[in-house]
C-alpha atoms as a PDB file:
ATOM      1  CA  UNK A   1      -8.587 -12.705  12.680  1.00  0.00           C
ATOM      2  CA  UNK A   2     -10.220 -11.632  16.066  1.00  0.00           C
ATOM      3  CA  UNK A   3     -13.115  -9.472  15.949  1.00  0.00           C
ATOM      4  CA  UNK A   4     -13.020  -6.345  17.571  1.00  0.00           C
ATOM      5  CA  UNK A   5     -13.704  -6.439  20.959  1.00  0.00           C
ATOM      6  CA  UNK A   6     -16.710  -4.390  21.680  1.00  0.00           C
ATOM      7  CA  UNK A   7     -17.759  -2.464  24.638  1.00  0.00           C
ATOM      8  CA  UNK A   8     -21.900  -2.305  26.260  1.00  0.00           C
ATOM      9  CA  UNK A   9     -24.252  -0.424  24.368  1.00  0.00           C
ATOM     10  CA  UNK A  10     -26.377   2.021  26.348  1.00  0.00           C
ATOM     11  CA  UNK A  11     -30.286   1.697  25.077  1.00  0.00           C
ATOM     12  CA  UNK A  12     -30.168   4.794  23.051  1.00  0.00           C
ATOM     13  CA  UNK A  13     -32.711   4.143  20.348  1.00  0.00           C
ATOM     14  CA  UNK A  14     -31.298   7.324  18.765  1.00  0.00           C
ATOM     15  CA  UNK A  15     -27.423   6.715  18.603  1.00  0.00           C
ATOM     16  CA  UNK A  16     -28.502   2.425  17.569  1.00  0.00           C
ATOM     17  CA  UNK A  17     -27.454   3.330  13.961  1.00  0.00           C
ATOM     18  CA  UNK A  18     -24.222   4.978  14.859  1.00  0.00           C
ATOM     19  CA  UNK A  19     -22.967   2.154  17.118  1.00  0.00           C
ATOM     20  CA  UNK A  20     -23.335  -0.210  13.964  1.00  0.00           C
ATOM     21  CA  UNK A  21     -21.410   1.789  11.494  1.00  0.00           C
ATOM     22  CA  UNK A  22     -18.365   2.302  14.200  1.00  0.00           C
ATOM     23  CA  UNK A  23     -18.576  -1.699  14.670  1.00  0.00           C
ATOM     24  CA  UNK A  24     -18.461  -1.531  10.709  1.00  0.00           C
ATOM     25  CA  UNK A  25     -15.247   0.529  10.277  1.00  0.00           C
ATOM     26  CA  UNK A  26     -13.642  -0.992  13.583  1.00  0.00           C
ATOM     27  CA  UNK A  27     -13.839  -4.441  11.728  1.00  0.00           C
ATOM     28  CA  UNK A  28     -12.794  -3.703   8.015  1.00  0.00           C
ATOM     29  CA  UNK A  29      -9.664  -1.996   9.853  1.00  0.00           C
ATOM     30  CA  UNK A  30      -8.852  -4.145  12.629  1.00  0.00           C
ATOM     31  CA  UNK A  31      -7.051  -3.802  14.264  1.00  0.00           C
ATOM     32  CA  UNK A  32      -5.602  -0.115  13.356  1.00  0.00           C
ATOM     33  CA  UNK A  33      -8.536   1.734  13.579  1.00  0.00           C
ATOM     34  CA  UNK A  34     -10.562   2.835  16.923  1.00  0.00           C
ATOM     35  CA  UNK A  35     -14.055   4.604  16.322  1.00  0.00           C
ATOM     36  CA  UNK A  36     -15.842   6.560  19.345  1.00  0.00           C
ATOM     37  CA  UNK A  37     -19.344   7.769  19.395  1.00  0.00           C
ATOM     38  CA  UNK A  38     -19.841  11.428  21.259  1.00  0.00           C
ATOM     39  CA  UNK A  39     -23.228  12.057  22.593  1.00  0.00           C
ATOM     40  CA  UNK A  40     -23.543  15.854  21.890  1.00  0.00           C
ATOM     41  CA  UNK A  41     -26.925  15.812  23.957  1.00  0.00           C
ATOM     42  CA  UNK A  42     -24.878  14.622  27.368  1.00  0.00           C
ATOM     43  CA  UNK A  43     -21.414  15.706  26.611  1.00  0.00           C
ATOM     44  CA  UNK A  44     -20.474  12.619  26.976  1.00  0.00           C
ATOM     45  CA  UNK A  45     -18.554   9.097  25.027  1.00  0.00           C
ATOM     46  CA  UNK A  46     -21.581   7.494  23.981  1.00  0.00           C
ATOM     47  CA  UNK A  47     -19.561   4.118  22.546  1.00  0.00           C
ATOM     48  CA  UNK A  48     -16.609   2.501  21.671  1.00  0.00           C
ATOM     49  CA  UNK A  49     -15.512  -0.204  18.812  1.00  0.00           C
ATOM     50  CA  UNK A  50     -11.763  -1.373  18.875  1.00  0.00           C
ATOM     51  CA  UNK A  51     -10.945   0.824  21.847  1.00  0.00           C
ATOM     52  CA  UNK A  52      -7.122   2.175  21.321  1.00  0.00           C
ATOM     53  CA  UNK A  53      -7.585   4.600  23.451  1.00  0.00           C
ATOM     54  CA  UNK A  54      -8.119   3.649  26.777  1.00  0.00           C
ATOM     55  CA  UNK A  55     -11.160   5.844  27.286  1.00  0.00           C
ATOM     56  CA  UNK A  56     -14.273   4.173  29.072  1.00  0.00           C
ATOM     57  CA  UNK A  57     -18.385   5.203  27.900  1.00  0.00           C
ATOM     58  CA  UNK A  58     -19.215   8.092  29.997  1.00  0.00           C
ATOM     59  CA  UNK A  59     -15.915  10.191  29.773  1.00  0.00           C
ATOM     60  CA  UNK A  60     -16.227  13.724  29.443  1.00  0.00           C
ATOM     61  CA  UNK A  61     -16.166  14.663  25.727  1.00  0.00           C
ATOM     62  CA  UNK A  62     -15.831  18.326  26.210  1.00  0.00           C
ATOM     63  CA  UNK A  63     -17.422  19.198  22.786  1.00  0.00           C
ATOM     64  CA  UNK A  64     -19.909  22.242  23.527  1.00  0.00           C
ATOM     65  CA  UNK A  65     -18.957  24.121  20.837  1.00  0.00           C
ATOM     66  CA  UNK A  66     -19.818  21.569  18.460  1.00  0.00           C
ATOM     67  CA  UNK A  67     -23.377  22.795  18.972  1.00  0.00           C
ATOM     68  CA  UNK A  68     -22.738  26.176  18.588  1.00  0.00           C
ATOM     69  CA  UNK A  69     -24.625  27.835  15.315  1.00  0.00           C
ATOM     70  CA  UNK A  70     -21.456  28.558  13.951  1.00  0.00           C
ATOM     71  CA  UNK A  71     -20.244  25.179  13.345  1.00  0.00           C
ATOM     72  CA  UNK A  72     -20.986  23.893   9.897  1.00  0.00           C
ATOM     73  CA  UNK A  73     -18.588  21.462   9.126  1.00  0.00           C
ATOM     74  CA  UNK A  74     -19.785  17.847   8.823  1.00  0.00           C
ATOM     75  CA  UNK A  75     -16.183  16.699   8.244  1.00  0.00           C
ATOM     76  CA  UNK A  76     -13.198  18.024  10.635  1.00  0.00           C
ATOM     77  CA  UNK A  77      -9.874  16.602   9.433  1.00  0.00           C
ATOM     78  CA  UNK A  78      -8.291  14.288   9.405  1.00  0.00           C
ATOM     79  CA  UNK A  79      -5.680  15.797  11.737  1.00  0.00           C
ATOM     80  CA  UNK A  80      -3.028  14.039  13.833  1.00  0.00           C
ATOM     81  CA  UNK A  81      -2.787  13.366  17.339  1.00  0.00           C
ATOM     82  CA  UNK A  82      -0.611  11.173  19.804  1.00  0.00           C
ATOM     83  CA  UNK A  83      -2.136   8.041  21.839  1.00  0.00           C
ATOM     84  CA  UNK A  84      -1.370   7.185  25.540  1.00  0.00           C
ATOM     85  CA  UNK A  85       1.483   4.750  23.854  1.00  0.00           C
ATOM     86  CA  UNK A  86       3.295   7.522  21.728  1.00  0.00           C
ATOM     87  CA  UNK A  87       2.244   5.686  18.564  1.00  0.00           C
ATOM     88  CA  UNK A  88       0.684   8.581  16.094  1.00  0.00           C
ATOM     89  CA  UNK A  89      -3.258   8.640  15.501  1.00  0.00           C
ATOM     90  CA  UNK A  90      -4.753  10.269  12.013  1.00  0.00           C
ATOM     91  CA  UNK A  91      -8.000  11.364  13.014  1.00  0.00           C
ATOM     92  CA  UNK A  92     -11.612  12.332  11.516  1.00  0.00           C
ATOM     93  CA  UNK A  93     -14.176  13.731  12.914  1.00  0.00           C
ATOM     94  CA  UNK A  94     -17.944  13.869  11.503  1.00  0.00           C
ATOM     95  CA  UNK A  95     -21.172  15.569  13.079  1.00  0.00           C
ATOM     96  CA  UNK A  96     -23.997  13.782  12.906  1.00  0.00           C
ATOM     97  CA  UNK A  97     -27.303  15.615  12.909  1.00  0.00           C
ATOM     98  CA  UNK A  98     -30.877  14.720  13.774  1.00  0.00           C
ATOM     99  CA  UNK A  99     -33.905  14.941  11.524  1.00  0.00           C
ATOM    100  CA  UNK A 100     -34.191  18.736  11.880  1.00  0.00           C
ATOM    101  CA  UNK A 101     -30.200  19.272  11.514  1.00  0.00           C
ATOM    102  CA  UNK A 102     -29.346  19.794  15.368  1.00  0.00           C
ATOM    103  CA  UNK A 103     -25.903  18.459  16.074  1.00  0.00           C
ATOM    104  CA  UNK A 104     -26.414  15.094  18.159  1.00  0.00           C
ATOM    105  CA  UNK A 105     -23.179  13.367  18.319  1.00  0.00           C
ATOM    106  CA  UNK A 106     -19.808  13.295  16.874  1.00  0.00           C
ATOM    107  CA  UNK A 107     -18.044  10.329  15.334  1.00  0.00           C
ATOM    108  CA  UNK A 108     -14.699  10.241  15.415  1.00  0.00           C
ATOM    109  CA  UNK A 109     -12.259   7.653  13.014  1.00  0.00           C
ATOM    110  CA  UNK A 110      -9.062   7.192  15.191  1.00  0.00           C
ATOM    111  CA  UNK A 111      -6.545   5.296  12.796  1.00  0.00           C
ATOM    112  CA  UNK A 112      -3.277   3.843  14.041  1.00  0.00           C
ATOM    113  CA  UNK A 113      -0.927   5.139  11.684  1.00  0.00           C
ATOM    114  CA  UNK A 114       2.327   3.960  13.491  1.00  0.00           C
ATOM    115  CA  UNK A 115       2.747   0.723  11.967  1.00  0.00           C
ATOM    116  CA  UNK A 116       2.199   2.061   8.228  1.00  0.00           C
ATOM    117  CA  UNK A 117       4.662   5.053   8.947  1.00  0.00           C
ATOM    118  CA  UNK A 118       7.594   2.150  10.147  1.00  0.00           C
ATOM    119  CA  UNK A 119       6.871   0.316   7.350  1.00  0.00           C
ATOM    120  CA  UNK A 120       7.739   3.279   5.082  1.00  0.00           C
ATOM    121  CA  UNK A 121      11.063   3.610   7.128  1.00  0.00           C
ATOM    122  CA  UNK A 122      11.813  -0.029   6.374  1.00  0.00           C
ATOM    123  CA  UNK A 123      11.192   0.680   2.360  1.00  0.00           C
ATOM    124  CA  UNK A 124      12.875   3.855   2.074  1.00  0.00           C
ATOM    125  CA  UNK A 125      16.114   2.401   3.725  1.00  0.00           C
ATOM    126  CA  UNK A 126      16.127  -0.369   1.766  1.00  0.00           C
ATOM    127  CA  UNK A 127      15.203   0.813  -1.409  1.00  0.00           C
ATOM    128  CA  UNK A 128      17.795   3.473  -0.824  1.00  0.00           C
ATOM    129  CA  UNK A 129      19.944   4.549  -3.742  1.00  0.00           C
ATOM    130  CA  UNK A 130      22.909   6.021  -1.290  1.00  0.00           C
ATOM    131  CA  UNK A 131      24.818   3.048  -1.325  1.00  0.00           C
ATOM    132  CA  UNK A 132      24.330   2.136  -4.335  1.00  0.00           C
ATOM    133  CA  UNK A 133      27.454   2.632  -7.454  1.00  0.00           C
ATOM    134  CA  UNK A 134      27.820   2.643 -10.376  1.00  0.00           C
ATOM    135  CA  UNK A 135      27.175  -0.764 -13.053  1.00  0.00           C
ATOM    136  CA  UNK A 136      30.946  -1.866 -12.708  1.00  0.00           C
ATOM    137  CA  UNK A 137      32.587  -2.315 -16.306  1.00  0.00           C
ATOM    138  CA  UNK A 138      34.281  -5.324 -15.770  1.00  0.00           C
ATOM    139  CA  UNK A 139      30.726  -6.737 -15.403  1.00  0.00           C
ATOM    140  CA  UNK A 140      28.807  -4.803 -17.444  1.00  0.00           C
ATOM    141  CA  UNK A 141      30.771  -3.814 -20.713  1.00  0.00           C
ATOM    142  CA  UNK A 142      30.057  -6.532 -22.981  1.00  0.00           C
ATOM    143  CA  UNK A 143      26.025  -7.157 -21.297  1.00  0.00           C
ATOM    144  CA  UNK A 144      23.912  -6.713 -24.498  1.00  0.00           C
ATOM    145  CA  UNK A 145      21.337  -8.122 -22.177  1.00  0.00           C
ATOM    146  CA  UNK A 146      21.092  -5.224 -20.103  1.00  0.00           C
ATOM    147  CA  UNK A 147      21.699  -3.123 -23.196  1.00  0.00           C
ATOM    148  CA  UNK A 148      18.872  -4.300 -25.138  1.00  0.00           C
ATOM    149  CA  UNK A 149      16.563  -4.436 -21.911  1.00  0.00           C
ATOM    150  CA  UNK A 150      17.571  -0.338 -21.424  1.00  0.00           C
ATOM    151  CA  UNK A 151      16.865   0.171 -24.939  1.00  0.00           C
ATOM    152  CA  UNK A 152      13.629  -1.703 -25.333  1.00  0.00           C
ATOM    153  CA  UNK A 153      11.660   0.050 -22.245  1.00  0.00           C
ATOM    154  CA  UNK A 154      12.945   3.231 -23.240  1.00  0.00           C
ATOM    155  CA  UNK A 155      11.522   3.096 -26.628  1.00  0.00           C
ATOM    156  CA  UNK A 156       8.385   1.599 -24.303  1.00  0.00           C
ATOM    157  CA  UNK A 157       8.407   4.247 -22.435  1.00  0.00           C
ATOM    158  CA  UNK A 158       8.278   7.337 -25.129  1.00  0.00           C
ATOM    159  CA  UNK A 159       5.366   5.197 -26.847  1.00  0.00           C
ATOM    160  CA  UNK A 160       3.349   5.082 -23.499  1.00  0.00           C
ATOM    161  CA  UNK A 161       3.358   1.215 -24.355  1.00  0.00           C
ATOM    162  CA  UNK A 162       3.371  -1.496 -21.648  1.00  0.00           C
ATOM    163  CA  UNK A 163       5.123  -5.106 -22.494  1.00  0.00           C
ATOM    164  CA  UNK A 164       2.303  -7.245 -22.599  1.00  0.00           C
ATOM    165  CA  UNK A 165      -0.047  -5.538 -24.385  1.00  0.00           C
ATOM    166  CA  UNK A 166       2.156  -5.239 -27.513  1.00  0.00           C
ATOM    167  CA  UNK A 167       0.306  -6.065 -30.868  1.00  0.00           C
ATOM    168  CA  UNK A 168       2.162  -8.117 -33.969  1.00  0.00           C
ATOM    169  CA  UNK A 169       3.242  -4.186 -35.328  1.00  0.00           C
ATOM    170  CA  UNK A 170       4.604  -3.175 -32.277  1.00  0.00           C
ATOM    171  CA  UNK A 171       6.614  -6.280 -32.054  1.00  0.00           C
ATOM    172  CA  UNK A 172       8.051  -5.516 -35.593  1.00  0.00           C
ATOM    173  CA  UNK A 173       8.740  -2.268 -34.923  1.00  0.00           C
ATOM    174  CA  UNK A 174      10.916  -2.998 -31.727  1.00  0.00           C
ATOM    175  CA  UNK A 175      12.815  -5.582 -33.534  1.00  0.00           C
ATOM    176  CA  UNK A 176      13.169  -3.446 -36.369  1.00  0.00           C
ATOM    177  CA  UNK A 177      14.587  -0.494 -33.723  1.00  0.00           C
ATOM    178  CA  UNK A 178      16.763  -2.922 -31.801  1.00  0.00           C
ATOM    179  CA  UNK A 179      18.383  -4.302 -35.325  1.00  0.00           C
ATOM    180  CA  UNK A 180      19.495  -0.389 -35.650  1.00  0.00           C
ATOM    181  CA  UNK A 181      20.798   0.049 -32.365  1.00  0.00           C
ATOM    182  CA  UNK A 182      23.216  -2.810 -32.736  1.00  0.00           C
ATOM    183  CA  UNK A 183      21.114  -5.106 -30.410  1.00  0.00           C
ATOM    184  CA  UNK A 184      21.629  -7.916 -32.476  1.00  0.00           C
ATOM    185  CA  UNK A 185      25.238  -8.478 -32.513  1.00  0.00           C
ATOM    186  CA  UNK A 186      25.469 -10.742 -29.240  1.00  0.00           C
ATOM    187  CA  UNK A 187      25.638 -14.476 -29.035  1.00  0.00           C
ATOM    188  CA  UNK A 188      21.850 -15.389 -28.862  1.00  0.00           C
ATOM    189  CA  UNK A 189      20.482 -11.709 -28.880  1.00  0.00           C
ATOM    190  CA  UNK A 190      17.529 -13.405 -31.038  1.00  0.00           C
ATOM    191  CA  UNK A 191      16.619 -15.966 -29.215  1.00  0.00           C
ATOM    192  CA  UNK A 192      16.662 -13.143 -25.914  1.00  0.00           C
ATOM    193  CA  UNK A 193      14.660 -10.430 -28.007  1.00  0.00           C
ATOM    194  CA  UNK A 194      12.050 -13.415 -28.882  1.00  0.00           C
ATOM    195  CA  UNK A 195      11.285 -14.480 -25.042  1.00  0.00           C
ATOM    196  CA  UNK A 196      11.080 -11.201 -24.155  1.00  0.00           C
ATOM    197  CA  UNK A 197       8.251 -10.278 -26.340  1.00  0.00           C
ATOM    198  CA  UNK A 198       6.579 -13.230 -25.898  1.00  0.00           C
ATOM    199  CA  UNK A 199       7.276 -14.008 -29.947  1.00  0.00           C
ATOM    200  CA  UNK A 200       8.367 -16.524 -32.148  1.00  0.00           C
ATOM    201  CA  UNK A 201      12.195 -17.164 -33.024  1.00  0.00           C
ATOM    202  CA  UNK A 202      11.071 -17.557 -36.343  1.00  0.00           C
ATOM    203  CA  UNK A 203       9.303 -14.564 -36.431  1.00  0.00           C
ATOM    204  CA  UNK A 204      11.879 -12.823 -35.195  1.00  0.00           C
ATOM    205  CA  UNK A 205      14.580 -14.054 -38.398  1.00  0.00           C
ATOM    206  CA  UNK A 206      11.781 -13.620 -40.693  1.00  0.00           C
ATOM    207  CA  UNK A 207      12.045  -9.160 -39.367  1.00  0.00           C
ATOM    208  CA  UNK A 208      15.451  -9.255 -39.503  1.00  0.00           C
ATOM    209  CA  UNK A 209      15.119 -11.118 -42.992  1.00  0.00           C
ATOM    210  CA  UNK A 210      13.525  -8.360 -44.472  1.00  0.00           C
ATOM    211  CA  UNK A 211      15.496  -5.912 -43.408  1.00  0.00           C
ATOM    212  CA  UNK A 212      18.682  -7.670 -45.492  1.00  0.00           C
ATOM    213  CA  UNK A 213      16.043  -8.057 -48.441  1.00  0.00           C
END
């Protein structure tokens, strides 16, 4: 993966910090994410990691009323915006502050959320239930596979259980519940129930055993 490519620093003792933690988030989100430094003291961009944008250092930032008194807010957003490409940027905002709590700059977290909103599209039309119908019974009538698998995670299900973390009772007690619901009268049911709990054939019989007993 290609680093970010970054752009000068000015020699700005001050803002030294800042530039580091925008080349920081710039990397771990490369290359979605864009992170510009405001100088509050200059009105100014200050720096840029990843630049999406197409802003330079030394734009106008147009933030004076970030230093107002009546700003408070360390955190603005995130909020959504449009690039220069039409692609959809979330956005957030922090104010930085000096030693004695003056506003000095703004960082703002540009993220590139075009790519993760067409994946979404993608997912949602193929995971799609509209053309989906109905289990066809030609198919489906005599499947005591898909029968027992229905039956087994819904009793998994009310039991707030998970398949692999099923101890020796729980194991009896599905077998046990499956023997009532019929599960048991298909052609190798047994050896199915035992490979899907992760059980002995054996072990298996020996449930159903006592149950005759």
């Amino acid at each position: 993966m290609t680093a970010p490519e970054q752009t000068p620093e000015p020699n700005d003792a001050a803002l030294d910090n800042y530039h580091a933690i925008a080349d920081a988030i710039a990397t771990l989100f490369f290359p979605h994410a864009e992170v510009v430094l405001h100088d509050l003291r200059t009105q100014k961009v200050d720096y840029i990691a990843n630049n999406l944008s197409k802003r330079v250092i030394g734009d106008e930032s147009s933030l004076e009323d970030m230093l107002s008194d009546d700003v408070s807010e360390r955190n603005i957003g995130p909020y959504e915006k449009l690039n220069w490409d039409g692609q959809k940027i979330r956005s957030l905002s922090t104010v930085l502050r000096d030693s004695e709590g003056r506003p000095l700059a703004v960082l703002c977290i540009n993220l590139n959320i075009s790519l993760f909103e067409n994946a979404k599209a993608a997912l949602d039309l193929f995971l799609s239930p509209s053309k989906l119908i109905p289990q066809p019974d030609s198919l489906f009538r005599d499947d005591w596979q898909e029968r027992i698998n229905t039956f087994l995670h819904a009793w998994l299900r009310e039991r707030q259980l998970s398949l692999n973390l099923l101890t020796r009772d729980h194991k009896r007690e599905l077998v046990l519940a499956l023997h009532a619901e019929g599960a048991f009268k298909g052609k190798s049911a047994s050896n199915y129930v035992a490979n899907v709990l992760n059980m002995g054939r054996a072990t298996v019989y020996k449930h159903l055993k006592e149950l005759k007993g």
